[in-house]
Protein backbone atom coordinates (compact mmCIF):
# COMPACT_ATOMS: atom_id res chain seq x y z
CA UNK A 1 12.57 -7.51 -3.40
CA UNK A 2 13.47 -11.07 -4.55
CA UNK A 3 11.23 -13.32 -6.79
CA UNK A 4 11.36 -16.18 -3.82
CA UNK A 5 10.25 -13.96 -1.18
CA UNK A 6 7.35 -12.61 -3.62
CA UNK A 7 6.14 -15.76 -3.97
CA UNK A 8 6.60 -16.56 -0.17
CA UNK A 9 4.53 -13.76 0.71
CA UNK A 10 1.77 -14.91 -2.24
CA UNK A 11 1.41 -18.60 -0.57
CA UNK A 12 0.69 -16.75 3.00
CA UNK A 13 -1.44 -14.23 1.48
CA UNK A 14 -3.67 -17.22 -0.49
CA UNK A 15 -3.40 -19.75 2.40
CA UNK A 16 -4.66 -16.73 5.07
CA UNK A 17 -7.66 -16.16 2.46
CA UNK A 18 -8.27 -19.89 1.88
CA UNK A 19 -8.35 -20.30 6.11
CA UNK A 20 -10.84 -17.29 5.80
CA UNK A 21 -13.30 -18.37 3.04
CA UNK A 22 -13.46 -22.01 4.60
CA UNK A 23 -13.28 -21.48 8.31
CA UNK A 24 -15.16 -18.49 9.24
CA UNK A 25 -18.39 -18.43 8.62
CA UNK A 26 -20.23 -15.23 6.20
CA UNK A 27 -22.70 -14.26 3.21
CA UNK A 28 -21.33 -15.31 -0.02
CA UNK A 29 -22.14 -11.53 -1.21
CA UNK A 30 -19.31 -10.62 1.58
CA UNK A 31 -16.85 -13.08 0.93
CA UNK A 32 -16.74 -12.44 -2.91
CA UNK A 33 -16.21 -8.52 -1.57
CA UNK A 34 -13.42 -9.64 0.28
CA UNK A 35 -11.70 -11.78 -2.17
CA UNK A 36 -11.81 -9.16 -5.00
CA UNK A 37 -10.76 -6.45 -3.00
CA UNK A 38 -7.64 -8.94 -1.65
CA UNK A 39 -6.94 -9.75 -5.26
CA UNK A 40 -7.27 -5.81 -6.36
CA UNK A 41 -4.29 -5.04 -3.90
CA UNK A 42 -2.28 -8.28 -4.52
CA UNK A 43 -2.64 -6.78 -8.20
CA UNK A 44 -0.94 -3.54 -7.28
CA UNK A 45 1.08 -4.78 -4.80
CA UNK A 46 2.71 -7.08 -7.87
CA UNK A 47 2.67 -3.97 -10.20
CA UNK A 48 4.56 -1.57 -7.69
CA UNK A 49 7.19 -4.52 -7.08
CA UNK A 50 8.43 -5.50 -10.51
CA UNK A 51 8.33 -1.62 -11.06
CA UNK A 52 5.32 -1.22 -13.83
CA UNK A 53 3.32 1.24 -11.41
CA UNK A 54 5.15 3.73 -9.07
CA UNK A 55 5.31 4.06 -5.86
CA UNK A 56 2.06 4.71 -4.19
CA UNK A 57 2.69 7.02 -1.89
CA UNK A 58 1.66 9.83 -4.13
CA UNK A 59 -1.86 8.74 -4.52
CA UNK A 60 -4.12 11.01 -2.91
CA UNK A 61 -7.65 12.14 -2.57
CA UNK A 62 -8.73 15.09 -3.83
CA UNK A 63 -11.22 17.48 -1.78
């Protein structure tokens, strides 16, 4: 995956979330939710890319 089309897909992902936060309306306790949990896999998505985390496809959950 190239650099420019990481930070392509970055800009969409922060201009969809801006449109979100500002256009729709919801409880602050909600939209906080969102935005953390959109940064949380933004963070892993990054990691997984530039190779520092595996791939996830081995993450399970354990019964």
């Amino acid at each position: 995956m190239s650099l420019v089309s990481i930070v392509i897909a970055l800009i969409v992902v922060g201009v969809l979330l801006w449109l979100i936060n500002t256009y729709i309306p919801m409880d602050t306790k909600i939209r906080s939710i969102l935005n953390g949990v959109v940064v949380i896999i933004i963070i892993l998505w990054l990691l997984q890319a530039f190779g520092v985390m595996g791939t996830l496809n081995n993450v399970g959950v354990s019964r």
